[in-house]
Protein backbone atom coordinates (compact mmCIF):
# COMPACT_ATOMS: atom_id res chain seq x y z
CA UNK A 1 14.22 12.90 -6.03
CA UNK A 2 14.69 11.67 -9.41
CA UNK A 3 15.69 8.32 -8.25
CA UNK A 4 12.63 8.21 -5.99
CA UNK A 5 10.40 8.87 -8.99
CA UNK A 6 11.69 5.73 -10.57
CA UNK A 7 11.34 3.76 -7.98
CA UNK A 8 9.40 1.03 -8.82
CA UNK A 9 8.79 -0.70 -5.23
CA UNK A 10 4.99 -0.31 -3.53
CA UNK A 11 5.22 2.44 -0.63
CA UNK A 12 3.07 2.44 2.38
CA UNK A 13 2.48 5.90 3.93
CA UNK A 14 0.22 5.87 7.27
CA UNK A 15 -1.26 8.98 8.16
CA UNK A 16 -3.10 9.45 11.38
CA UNK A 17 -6.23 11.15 10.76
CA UNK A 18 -5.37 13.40 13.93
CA UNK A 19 -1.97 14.18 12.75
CA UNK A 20 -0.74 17.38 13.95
CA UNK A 21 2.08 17.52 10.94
CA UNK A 22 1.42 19.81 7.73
CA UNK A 23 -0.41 17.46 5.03
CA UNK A 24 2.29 19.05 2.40
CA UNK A 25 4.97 16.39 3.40
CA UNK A 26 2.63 13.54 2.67
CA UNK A 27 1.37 14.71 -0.59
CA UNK A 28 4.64 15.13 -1.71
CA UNK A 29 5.51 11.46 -1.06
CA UNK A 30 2.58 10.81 -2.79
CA UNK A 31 3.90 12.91 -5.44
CA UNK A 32 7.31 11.78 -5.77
CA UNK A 33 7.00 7.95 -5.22
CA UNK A 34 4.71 6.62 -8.19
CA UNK A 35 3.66 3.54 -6.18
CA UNK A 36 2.39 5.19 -3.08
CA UNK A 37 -0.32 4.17 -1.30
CA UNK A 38 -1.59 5.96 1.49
CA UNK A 39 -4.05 4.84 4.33
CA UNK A 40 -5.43 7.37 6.90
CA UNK A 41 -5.51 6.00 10.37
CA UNK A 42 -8.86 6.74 12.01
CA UNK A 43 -8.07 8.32 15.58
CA UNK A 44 -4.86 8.28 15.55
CA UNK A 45 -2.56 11.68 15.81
CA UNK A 46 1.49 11.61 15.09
CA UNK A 47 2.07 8.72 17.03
CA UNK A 48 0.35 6.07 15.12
CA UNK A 49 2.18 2.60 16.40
CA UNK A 50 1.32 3.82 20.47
CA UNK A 51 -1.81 5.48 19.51
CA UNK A 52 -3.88 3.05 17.45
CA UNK A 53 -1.06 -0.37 17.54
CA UNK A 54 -4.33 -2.65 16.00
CA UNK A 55 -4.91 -0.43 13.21
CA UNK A 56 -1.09 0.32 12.28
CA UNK A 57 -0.12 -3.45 12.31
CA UNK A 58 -3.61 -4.28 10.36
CA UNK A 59 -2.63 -1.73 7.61
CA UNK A 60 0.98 -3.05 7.55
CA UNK A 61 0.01 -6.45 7.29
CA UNK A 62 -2.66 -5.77 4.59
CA UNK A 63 -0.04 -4.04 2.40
CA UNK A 64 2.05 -6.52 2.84
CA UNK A 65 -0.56 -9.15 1.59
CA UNK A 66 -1.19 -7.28 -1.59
C-alpha cells in the first residue's frame, strides 16, 4: 500500500452505478492511489464491459485521451 500511494501513474476506476459490490473497495482505491479517477457507469451493475460495452469503451478511451 505504500508503494501504491506513490504511485504516480493516472488510474481509471469504472463503477457501474448498479453495482451490487460494497462501495468501501472503491473508495479505498480512491484513497490509496493519489491519481484516481473514478467514473460511474449509468445502468450498468458488476458487469460493466457486457452490460453497458458503449459506455465502458467511451470512458476508457476518454481517459486515455487525457
Amino acid at each position: 500500500r505504500d508503494r501504491l500511494r506513490a504511485c504516480p501513474v493516472p488510474v481509471l476506476l469504472l463503477r457501474g452505478q448498479c453495482d451490487n459490490q460494497r462501495w468501501g473497495f472503491t473508495r479505498e482505491y480512491l484513497d490509496l492511489l493519489p491519481r484516481a479517477r473514478l467514473r460511474i457507469v449509468p445502468g450498468a451493475g458488476h458487469a460493466i464491459a457486457r452490460e453497458a460495452e458503449e459506455a465502458y469503451l467511451a470512458a476508457i478511451r476518454g481517459f486515455l485521451r487525457e
